[in-house]
C-alpha atoms as a PDB file:
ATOM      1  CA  UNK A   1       8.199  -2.124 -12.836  1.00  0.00           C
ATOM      2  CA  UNK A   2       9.815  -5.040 -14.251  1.00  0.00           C
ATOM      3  CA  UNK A   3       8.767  -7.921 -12.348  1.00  0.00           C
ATOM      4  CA  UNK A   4       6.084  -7.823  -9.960  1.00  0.00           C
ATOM      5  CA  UNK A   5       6.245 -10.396  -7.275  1.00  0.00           C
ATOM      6  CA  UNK A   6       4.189 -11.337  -3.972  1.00  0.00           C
ATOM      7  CA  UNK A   7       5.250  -9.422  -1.489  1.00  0.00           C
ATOM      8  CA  UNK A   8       6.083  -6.290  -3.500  1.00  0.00           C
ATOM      9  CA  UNK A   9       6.002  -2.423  -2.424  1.00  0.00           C
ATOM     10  CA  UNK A  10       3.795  -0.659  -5.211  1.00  0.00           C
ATOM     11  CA  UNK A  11       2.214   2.282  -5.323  1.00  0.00           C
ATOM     12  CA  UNK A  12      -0.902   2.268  -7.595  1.00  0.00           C
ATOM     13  CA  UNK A  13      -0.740   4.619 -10.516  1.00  0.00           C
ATOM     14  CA  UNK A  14      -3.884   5.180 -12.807  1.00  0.00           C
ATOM     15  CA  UNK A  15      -2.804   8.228 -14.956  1.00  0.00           C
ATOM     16  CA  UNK A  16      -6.931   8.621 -16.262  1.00  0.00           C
ATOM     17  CA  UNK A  17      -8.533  10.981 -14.160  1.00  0.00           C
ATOM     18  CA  UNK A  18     -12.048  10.359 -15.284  1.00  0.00           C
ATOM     19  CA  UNK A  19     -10.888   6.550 -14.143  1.00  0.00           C
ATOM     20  CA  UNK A  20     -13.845   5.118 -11.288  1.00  0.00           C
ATOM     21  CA  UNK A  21     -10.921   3.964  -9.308  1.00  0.00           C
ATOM     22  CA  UNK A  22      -8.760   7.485  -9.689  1.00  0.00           C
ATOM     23  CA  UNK A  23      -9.814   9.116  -6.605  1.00  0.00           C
ATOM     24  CA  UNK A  24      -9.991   6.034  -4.621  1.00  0.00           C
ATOM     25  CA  UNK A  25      -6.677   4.519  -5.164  1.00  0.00           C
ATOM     26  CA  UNK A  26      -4.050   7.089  -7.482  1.00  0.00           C
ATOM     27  CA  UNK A  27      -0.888   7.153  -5.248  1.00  0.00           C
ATOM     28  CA  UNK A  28      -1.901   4.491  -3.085  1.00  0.00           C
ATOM     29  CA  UNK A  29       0.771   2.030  -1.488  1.00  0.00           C
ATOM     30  CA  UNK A  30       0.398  -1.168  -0.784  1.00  0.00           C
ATOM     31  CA  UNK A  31       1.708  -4.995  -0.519  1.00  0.00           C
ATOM     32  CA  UNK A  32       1.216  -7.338  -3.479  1.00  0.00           C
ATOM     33  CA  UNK A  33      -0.289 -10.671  -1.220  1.00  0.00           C
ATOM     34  CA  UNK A  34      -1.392 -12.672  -4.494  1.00  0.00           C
ATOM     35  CA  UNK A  35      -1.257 -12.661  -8.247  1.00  0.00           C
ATOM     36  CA  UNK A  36      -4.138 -13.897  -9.968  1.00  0.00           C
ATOM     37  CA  UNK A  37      -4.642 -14.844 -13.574  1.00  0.00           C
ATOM     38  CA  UNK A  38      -7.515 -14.017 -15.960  1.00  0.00           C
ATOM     39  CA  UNK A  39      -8.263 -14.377 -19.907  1.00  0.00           C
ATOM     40  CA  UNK A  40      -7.622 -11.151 -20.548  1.00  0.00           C
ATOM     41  CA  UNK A  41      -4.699 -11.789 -22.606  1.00  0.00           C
ATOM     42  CA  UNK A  42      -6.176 -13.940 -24.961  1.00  0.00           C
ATOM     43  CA  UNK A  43      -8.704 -10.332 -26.000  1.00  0.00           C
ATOM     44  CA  UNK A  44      -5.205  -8.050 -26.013  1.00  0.00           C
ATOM     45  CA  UNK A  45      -2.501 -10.767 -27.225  1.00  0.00           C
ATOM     46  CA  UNK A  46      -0.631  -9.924 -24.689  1.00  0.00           C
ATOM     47  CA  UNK A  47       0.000 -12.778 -21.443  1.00  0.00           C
ATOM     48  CA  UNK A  48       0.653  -9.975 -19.234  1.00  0.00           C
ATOM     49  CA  UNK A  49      -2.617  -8.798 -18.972  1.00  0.00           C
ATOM     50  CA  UNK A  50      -3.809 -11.531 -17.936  1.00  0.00           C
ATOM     51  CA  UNK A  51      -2.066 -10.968 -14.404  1.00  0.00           C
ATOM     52  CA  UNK A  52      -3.967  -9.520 -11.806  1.00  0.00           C
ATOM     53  CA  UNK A  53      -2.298  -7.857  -8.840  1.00  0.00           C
ATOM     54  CA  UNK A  54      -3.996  -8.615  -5.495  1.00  0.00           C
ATOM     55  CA  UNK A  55      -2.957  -5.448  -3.614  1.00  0.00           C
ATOM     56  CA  UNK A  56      -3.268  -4.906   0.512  1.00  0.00           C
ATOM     57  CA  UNK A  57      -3.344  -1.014   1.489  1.00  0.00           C
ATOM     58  CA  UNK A  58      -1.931   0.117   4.343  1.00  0.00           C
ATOM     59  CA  UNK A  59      -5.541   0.793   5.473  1.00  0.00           C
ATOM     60  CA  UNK A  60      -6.202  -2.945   5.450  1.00  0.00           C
ATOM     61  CA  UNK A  61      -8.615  -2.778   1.850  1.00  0.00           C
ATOM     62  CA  UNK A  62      -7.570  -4.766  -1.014  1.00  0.00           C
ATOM     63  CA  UNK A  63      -8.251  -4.241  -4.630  1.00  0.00           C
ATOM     64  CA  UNK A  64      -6.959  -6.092  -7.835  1.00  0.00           C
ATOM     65  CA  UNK A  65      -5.357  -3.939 -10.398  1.00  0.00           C
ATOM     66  CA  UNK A  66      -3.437  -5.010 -13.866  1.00  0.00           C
ATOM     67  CA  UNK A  67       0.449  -4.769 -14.455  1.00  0.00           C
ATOM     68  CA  UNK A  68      -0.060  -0.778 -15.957  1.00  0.00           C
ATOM     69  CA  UNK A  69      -1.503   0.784 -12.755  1.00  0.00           C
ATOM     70  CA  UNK A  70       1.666  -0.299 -10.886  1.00  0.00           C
ATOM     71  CA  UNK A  71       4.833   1.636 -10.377  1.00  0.00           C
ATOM     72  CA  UNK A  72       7.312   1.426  -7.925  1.00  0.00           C
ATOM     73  CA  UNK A  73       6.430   3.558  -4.504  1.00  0.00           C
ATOM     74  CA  UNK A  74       7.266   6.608  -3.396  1.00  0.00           C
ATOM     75  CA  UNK A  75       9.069   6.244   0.421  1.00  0.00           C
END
């Protein structure tokens, strides 16, 4: 995706199988409600990954995931 806004579709994405969050979210879609910021940009160099994606499920859960893990969904 190239911008990822509040309010956004997504579907989450995590192409690492052996990932803890793989089975739980992979395919998932959801609503961005917030974008949070970190310091993990200063580690990578990059200011992007210091965004974190606040993302609601259709089931009601939220979990944060980073710029990577998103893609555009699938409806």
């Amino acid at each position: 995706m190239e911008q990822i806004t509040q309010g956004d579709r997504v579907r989450v994405d995590i192409p690492d199988e052996s990932d803890i969050d793989y089975e739980r979210f992979h395919g998932q879609h959801g609503t961005v409600i917030s974008i949070l910021r970190d310091d993990a940009g200063t580690v990578t160099g990059d200011d992007q990954d210091s965004q974190l994606y606040r993302v609601e499920f259709d089931s009601g859960e939220t979990m944060d995931f980073r710029r990577h893990d998103l893609r555009p969904p699938i409806e």
